[in-house]
N, C-alpha and C. Protein backbone atom coordinates (compact mmCIF):
# COMPACT_ATOMS: atom_id res chain seq x y z
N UNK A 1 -15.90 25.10 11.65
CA UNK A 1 -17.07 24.58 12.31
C UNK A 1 -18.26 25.49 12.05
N UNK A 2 -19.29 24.94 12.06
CA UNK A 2 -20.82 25.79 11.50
C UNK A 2 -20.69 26.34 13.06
N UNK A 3 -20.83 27.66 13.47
CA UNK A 3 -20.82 28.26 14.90
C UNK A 3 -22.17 28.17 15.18
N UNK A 4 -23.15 28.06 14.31
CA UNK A 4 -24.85 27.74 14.78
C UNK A 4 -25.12 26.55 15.92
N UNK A 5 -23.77 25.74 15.73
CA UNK A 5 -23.84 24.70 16.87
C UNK A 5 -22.95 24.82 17.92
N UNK A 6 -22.06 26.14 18.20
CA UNK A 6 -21.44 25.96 19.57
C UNK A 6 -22.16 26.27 20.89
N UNK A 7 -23.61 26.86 20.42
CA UNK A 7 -24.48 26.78 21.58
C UNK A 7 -25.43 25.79 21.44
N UNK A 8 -25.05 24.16 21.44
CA UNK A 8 -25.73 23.25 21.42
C UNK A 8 -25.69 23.10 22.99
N UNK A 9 -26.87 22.95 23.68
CA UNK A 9 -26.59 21.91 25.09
C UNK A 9 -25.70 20.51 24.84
N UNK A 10 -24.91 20.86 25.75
CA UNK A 10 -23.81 19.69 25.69
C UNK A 10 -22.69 19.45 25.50
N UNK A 11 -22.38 21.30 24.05
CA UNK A 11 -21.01 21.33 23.50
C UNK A 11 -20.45 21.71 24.72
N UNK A 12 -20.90 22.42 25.55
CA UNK A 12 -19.80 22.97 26.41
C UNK A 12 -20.25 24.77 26.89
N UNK A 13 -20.74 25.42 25.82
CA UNK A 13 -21.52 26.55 26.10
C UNK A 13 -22.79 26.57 26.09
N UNK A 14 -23.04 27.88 27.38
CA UNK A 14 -24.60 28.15 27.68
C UNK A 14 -25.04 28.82 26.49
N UNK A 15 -26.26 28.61 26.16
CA UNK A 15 -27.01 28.83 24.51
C UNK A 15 -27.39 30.61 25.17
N UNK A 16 -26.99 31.44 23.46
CA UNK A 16 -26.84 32.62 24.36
C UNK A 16 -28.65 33.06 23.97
N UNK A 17 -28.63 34.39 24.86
CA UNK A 17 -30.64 34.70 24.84
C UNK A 17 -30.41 35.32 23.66
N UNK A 18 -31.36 36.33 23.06
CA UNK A 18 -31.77 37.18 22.45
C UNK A 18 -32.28 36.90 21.31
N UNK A 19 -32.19 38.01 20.25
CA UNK A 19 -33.32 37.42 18.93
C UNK A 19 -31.90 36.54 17.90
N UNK A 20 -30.76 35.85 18.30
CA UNK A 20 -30.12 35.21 17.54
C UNK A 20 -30.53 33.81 18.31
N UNK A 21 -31.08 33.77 19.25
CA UNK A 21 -31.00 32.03 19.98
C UNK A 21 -31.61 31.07 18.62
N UNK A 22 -32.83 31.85 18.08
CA UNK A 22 -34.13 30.39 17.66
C UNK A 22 -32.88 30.48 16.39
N UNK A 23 -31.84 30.72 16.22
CA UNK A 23 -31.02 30.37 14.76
C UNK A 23 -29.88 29.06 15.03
N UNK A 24 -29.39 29.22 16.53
CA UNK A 24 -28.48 27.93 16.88
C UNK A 24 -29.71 27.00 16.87
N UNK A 25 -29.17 26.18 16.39
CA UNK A 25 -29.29 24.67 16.06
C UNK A 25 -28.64 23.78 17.73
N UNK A 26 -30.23 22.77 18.31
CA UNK A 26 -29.77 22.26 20.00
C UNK A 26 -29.77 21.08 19.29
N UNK A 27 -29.41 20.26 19.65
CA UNK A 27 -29.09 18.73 19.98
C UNK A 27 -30.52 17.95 20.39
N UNK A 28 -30.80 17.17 20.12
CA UNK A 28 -30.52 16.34 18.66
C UNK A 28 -31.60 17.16 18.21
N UNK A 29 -30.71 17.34 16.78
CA UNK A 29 -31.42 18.30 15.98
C UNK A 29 -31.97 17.41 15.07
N UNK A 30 -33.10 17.98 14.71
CA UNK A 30 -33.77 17.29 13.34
C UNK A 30 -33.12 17.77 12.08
N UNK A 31 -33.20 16.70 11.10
CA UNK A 31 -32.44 16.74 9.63
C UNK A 31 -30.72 16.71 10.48
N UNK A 32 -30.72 15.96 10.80
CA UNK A 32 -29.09 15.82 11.05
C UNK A 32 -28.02 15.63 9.95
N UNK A 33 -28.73 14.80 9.33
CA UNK A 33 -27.69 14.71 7.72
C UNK A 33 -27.79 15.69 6.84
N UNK A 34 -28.77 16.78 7.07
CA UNK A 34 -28.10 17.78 5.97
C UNK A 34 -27.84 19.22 7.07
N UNK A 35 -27.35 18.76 8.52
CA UNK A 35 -26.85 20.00 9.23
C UNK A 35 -24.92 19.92 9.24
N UNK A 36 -24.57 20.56 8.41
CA UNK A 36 -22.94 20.68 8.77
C UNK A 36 -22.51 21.01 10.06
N UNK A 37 -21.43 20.30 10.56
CA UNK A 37 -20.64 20.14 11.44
C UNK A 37 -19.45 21.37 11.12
N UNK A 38 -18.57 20.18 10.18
CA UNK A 38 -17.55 20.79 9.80
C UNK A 38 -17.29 20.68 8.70
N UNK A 39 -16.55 21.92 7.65
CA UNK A 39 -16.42 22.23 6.54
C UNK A 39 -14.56 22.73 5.79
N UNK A 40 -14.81 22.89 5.24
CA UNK A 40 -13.34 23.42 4.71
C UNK A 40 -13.62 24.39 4.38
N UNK A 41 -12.79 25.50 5.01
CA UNK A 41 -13.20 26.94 5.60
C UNK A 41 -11.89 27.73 6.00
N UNK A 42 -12.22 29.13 5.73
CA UNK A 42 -10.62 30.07 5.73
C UNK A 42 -10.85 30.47 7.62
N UNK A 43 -11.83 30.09 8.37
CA UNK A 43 -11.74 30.64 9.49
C UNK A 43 -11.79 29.40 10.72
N UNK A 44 -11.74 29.12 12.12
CA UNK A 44 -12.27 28.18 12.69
C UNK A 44 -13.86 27.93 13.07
N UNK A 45 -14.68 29.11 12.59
CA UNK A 45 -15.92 28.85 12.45
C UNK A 45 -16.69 29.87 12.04
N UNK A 46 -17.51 29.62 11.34
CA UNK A 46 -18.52 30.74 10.52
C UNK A 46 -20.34 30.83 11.15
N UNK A 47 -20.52 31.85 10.71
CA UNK A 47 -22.17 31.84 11.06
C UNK A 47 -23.33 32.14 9.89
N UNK A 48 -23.65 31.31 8.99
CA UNK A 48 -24.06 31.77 7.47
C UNK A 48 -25.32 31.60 7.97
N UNK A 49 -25.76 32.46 6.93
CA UNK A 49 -27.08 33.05 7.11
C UNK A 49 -27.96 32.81 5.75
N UNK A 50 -29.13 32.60 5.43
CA UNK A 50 -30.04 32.42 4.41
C UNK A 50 -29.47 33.44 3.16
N UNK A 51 -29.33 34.79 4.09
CA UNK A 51 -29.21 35.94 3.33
C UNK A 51 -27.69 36.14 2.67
N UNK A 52 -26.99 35.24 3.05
CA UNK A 52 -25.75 35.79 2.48
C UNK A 52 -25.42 35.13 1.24
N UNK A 53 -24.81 36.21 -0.05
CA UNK A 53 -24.51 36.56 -1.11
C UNK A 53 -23.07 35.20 -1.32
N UNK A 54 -22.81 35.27 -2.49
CA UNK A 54 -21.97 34.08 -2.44
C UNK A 54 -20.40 34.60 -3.11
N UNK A 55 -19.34 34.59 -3.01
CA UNK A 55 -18.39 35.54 -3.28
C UNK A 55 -18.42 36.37 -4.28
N UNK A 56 -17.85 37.38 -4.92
CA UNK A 56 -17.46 38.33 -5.90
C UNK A 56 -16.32 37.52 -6.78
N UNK A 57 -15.78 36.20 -6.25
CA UNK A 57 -14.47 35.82 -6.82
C UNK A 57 -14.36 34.59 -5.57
N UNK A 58 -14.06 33.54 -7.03
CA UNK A 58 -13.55 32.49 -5.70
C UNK A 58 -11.87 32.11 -5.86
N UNK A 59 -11.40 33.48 -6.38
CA UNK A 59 -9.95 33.31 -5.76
C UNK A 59 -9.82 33.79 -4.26
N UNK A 60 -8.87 33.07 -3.81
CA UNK A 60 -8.46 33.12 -2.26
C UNK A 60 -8.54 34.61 -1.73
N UNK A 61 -9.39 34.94 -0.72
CA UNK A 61 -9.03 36.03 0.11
C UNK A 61 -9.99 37.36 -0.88
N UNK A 62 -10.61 36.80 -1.39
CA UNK A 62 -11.81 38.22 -2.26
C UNK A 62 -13.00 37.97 -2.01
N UNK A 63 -13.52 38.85 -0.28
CA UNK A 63 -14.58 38.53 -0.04
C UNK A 63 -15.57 39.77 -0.29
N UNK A 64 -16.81 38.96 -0.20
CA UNK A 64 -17.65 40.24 -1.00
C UNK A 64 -19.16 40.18 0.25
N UNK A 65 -19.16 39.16 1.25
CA UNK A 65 -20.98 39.00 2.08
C UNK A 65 -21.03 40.59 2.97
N UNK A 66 -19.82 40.68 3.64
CA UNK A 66 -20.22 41.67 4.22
C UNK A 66 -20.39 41.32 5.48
N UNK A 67 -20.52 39.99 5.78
CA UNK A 67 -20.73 39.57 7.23
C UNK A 67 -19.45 39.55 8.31
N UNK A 68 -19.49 40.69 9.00
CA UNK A 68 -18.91 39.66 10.30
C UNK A 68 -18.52 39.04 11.01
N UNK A 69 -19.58 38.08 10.74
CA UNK A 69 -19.68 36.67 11.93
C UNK A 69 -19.50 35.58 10.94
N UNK A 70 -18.82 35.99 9.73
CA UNK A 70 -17.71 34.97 8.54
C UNK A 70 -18.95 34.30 8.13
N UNK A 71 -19.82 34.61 7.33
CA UNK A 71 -20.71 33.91 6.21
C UNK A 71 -20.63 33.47 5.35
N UNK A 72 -21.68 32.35 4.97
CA UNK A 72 -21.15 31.21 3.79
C UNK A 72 -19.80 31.37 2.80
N UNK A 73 -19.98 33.02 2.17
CA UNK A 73 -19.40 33.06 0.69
C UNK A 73 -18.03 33.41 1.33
N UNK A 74 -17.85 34.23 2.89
CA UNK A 74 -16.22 34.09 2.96
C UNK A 74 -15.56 33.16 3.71
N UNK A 75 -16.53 32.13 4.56
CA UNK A 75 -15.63 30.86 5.28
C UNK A 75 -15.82 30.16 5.07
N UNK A 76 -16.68 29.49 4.13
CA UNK A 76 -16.94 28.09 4.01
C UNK A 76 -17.06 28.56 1.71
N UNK A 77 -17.41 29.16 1.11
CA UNK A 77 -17.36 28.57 -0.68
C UNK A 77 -16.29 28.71 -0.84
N UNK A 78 -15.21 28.08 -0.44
CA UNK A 78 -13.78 28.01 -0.91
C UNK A 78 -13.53 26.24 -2.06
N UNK A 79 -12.77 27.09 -3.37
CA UNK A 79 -12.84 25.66 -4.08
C UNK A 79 -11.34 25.07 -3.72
N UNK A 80 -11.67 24.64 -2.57
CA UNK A 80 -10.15 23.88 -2.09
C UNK A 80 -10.30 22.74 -3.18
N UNK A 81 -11.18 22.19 -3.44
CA UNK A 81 -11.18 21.21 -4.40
C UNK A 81 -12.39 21.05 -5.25
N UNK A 82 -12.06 21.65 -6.43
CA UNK A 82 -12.36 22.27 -7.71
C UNK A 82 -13.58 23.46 -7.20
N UNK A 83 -14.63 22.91 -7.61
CA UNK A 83 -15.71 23.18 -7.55
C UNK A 83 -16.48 22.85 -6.25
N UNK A 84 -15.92 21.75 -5.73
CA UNK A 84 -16.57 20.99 -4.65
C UNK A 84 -15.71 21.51 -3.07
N UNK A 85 -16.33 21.32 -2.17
CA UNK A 85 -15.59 20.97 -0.58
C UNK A 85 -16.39 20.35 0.19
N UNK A 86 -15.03 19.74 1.06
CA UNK A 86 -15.56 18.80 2.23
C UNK A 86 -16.57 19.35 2.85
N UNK A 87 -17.57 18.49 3.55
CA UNK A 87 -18.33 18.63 4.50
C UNK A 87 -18.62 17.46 5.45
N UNK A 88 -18.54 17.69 6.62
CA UNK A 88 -18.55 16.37 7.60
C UNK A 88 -20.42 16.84 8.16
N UNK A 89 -21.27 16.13 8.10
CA UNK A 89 -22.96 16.70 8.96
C UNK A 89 -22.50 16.02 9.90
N UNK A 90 -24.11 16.68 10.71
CA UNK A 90 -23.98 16.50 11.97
C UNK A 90 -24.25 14.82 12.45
N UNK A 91 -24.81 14.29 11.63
CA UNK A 91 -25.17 12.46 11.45
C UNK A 91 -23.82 11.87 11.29
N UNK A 92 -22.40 12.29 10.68
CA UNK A 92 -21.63 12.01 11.44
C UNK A 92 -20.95 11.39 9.78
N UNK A 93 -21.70 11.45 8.53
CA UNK A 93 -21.05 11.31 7.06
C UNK A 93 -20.49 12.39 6.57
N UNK A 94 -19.70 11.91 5.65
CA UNK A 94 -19.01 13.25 5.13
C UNK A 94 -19.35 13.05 3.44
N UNK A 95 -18.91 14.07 3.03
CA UNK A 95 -19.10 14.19 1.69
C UNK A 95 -18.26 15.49 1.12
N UNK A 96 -18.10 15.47 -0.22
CA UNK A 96 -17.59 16.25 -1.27
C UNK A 96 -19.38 16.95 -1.55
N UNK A 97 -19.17 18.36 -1.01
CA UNK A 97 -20.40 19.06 -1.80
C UNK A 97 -20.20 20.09 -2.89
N UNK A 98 -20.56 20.05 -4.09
CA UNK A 98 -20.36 21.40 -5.15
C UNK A 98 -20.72 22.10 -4.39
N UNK A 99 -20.24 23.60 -4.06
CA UNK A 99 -20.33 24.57 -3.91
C UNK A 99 -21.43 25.23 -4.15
N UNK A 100 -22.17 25.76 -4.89
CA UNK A 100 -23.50 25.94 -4.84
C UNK A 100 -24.71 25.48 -4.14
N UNK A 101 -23.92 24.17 -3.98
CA UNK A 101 -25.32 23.24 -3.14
C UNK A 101 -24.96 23.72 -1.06
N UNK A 102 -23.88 24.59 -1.44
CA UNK A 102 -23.90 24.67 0.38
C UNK A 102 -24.85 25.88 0.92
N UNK A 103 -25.52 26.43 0.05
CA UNK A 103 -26.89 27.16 0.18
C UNK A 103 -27.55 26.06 0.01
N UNK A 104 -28.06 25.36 0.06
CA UNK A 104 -29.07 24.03 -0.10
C UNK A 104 -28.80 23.41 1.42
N UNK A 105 -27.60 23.62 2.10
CA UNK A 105 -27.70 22.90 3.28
C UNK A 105 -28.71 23.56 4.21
N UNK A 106 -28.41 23.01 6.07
CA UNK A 106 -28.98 23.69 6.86
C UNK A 106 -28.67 24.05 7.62
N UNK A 107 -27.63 25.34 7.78
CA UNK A 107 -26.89 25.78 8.15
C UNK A 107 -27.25 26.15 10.17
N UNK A 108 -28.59 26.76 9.99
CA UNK A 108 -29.23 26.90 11.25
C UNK A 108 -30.61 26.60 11.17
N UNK A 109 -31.03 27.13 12.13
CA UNK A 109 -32.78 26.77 12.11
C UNK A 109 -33.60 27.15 11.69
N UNK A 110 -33.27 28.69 11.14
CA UNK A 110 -34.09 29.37 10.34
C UNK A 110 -33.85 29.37 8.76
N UNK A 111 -33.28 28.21 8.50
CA UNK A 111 -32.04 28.61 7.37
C UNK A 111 -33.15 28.16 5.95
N UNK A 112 -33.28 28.97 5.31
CA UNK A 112 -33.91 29.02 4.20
C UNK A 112 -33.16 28.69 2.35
N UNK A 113 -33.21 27.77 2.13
CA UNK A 113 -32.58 27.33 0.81
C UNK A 113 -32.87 28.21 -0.13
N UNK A 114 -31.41 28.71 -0.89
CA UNK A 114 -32.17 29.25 -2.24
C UNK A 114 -30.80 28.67 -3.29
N UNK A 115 -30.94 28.76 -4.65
CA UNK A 115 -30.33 28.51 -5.76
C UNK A 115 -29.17 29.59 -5.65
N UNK A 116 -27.84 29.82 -5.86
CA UNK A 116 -26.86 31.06 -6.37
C UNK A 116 -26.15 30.38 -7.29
N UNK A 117 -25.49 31.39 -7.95
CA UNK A 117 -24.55 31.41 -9.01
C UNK A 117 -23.60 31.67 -8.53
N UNK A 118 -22.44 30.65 -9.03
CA UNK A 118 -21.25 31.44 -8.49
C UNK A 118 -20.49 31.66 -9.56
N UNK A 119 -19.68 32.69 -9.11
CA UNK A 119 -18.29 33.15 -10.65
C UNK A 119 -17.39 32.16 -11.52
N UNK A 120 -17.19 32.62 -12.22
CA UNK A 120 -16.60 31.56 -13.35
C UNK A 120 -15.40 31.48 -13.27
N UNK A 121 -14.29 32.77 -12.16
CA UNK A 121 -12.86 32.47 -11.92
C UNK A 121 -12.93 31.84 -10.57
């Protein structure tokens, strides 16, 4: 699950204060079809960030972001299927996304698109 939305009013938790709030994503969010829900992912939920790097290796279990709070390149660019993985948005479609393009999504509210490369194994 994108964790930018477990402090939605409504899921069930109070939206927490500080300088991480303006990054959760509230209900009804604008651009709903390109906000992920849920993904195919090595954890039950991640928190990716603009800034995070995209693996060192997309064999299983070689993570390289450095994050934490499980960012893009170690819970969600997994090529469960090939190149591509599931993604369910928050509008409620799903899709097969190449991998590269899940920096193109909108992960949170501050979430800033950029282009990466990813490795060739």
């Amino acid at each position: 699950m994108n964790g930018w939305l477990l402090h939605a009013k409504g899921v069930g938790y109070e939206p927490l204060p500080g300088s991480q709030f303006k990054e959760y994503i509230q209900l009804p969010a604008k651009e709903a079809s390109r906000v992920p829900l849920f993904a195919d992912a090595t954890d039950a939920y991640g928190f990716p960030r603009s800034t995070d790097q995209p693996p060192i290796s997309l064999r299983p279990h070689v993570h390289s972001d450095g994050n934490w709070l499980g960012g893009i390149g170690r819970v969600f660019c997994i090529p469960r299927h090939g190149q591509t993985t599931n993604v369910v948005f928050l509008d409620g479609h799903a899709q097969m996304v190449p991998l590269p393009e899940l920096w193109q999504l909108k992960w949170n509210n501050v979430w800033e698109p950029s282009n990466v490369t990813l490795p060739r194994n």
